[in-house]
C-alpha atoms as a PDB file:
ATOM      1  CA  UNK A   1       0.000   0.000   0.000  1.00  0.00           C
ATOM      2  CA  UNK A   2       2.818   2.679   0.686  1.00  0.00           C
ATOM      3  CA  UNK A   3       4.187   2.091  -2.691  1.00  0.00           C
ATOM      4  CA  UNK A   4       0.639   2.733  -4.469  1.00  0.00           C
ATOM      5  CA  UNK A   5      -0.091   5.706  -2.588  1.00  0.00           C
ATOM      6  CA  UNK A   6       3.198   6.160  -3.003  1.00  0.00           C
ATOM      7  CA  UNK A   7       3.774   7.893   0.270  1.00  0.00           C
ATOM      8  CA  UNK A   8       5.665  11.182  -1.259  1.00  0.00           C
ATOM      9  CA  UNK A   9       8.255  11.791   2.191  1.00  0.00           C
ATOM     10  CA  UNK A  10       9.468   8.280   1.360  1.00  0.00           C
ATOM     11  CA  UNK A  11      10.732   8.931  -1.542  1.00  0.00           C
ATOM     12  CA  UNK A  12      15.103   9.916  -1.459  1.00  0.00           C
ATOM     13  CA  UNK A  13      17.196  11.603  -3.639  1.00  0.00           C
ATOM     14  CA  UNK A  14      18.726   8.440  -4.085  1.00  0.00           C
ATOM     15  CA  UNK A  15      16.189   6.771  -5.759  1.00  0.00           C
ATOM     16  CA  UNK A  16      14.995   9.424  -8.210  1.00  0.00           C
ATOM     17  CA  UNK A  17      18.714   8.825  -9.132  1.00  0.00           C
ATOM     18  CA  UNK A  18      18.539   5.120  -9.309  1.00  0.00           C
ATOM     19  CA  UNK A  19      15.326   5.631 -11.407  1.00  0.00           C
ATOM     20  CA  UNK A  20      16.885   7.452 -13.309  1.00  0.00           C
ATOM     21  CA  UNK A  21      20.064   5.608 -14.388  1.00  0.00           C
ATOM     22  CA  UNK A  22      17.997   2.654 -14.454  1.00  0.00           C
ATOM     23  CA  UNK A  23      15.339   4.134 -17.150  1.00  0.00           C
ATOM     24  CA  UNK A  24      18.567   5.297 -19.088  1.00  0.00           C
ATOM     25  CA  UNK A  25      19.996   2.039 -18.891  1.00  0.00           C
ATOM     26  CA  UNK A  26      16.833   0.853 -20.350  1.00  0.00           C
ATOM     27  CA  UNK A  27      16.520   2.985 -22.974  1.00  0.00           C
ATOM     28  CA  UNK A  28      20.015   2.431 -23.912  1.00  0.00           C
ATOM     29  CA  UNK A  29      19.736  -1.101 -24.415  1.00  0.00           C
ATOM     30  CA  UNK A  30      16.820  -0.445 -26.495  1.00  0.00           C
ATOM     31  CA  UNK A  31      18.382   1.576 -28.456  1.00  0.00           C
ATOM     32  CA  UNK A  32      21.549  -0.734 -29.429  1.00  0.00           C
ATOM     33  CA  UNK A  33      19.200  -3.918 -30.053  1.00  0.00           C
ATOM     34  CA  UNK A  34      16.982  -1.670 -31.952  1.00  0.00           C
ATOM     35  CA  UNK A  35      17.278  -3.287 -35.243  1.00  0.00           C
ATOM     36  CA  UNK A  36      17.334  -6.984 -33.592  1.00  0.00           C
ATOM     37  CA  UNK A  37      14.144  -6.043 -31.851  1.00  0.00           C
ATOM     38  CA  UNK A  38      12.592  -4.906 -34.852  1.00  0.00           C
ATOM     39  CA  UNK A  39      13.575  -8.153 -36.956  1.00  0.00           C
ATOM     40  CA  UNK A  40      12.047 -10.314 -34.221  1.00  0.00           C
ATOM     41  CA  UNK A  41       8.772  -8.022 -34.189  1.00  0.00           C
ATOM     42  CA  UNK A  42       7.733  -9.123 -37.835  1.00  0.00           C
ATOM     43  CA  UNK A  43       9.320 -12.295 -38.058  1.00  0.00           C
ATOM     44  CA  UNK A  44      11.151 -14.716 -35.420  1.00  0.00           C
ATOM     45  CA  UNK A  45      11.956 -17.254 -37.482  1.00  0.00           C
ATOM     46  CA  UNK A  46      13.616 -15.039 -40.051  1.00  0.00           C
ATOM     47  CA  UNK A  47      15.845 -13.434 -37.258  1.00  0.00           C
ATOM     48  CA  UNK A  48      17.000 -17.089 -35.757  1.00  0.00           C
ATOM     49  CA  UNK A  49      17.935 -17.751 -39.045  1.00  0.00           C
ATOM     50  CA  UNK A  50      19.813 -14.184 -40.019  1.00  0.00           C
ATOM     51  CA  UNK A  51      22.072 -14.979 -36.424  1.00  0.00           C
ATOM     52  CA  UNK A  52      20.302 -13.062 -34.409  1.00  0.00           C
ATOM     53  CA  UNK A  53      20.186 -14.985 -30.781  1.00  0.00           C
ATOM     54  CA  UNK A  54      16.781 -14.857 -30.404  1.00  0.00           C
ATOM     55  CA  UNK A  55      16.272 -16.433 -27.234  1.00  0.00           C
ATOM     56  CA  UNK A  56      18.369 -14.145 -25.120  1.00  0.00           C
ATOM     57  CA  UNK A  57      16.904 -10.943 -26.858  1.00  0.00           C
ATOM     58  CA  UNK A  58      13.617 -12.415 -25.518  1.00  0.00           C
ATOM     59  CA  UNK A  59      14.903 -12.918 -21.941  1.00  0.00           C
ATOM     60  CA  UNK A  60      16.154  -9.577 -21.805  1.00  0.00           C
ATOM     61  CA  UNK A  61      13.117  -8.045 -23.396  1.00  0.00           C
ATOM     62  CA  UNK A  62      11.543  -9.694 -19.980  1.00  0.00           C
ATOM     63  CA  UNK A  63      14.144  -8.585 -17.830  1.00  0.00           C
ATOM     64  CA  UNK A  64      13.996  -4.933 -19.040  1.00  0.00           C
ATOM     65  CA  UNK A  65       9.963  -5.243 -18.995  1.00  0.00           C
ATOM     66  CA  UNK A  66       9.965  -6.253 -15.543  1.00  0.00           C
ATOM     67  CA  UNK A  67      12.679  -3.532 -14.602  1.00  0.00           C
ATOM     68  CA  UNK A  68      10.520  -0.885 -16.262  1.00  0.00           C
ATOM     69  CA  UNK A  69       7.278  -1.906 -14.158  1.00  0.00           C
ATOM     70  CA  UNK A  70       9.314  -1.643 -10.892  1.00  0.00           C
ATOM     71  CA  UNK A  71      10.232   1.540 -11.528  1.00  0.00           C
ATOM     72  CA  UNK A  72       6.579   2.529 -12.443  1.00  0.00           C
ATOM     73  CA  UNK A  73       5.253   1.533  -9.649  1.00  0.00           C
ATOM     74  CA  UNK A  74       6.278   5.132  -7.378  1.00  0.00           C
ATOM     75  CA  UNK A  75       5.913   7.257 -10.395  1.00  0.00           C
ATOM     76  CA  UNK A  76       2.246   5.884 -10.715  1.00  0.00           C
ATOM     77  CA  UNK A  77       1.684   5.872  -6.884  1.00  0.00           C
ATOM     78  CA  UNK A  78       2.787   9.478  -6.685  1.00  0.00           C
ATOM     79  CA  UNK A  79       0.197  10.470  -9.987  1.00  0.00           C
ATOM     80  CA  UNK A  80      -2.627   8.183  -8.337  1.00  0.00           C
ATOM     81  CA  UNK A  81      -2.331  10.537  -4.977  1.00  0.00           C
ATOM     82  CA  UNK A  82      -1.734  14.041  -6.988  1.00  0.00           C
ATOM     83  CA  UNK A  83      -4.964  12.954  -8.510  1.00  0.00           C
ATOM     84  CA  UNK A  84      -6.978  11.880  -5.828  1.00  0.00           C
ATOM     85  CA  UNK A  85      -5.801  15.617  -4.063  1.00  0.00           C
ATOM     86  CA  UNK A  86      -6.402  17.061  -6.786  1.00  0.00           C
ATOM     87  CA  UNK A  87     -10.131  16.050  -6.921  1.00  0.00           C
ATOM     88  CA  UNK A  88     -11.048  16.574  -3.359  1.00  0.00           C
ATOM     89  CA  UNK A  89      -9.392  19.774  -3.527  1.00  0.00           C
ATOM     90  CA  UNK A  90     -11.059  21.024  -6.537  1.00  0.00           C
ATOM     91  CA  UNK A  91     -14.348  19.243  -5.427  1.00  0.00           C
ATOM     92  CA  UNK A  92     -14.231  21.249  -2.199  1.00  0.00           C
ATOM     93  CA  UNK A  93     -13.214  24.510  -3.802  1.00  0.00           C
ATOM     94  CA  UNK A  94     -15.845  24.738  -6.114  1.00  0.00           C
ATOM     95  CA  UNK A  95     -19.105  22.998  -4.215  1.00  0.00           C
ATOM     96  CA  UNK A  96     -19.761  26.545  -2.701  1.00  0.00           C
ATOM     97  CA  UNK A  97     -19.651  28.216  -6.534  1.00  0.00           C
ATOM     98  CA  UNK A  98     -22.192  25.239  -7.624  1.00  0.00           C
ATOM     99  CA  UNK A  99     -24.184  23.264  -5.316  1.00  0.00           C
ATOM    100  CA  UNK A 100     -25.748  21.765  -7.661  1.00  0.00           C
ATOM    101  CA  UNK A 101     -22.470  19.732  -7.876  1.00  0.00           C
END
């Protein structure tokens, strides 16, 4: 539950860094298996063949997917609050102006 509502005060310097690096990390490694990715996308079989190793693009694929969802999981919690203030702020701001609310 903290890391849904994403408790704001819990969150350190350090780990907007780690998020960070991590995300670029991610991205990077997208980025240089680009074109093997792409091959892969339209047809497996035809990247196997062509040399690409097809088995450990799909495990990291996985491992990067799962990395990416970890790192979601704050930056959503911390959205899913600002929204939820957001509402009841705005709710109780403007019930006065419209009642009819």
């Amino acid at each position: 539950q903290k890391y849904l509502w994403a408790e704001m005060t819990h969150l350190r310097e350090g780990e907007v860094w780690l998020s960070v690096g991590l995300s670029a990390a991610v991205l990077a490694v997208l980025a240089a298996l680009y074109w093997d990715l792409f091959a892969m996308t339209f047809d497996e079989e035809y990247a196997a063949v062509s040399g690409i190793r097809t088995e450990a693009i799909n495990t990291l694929l996985a491992l990067l997917t799962a990395v990416t969802v970890v790192l979601s999981i704050k930056v959503v919690g911390v959205m899913l609050f600002l929204a939820v203030a957001g509402d009841l702020w705005s709710g109780r701001l403007l019930q006065p102006l419209f009642p009819q609310l």
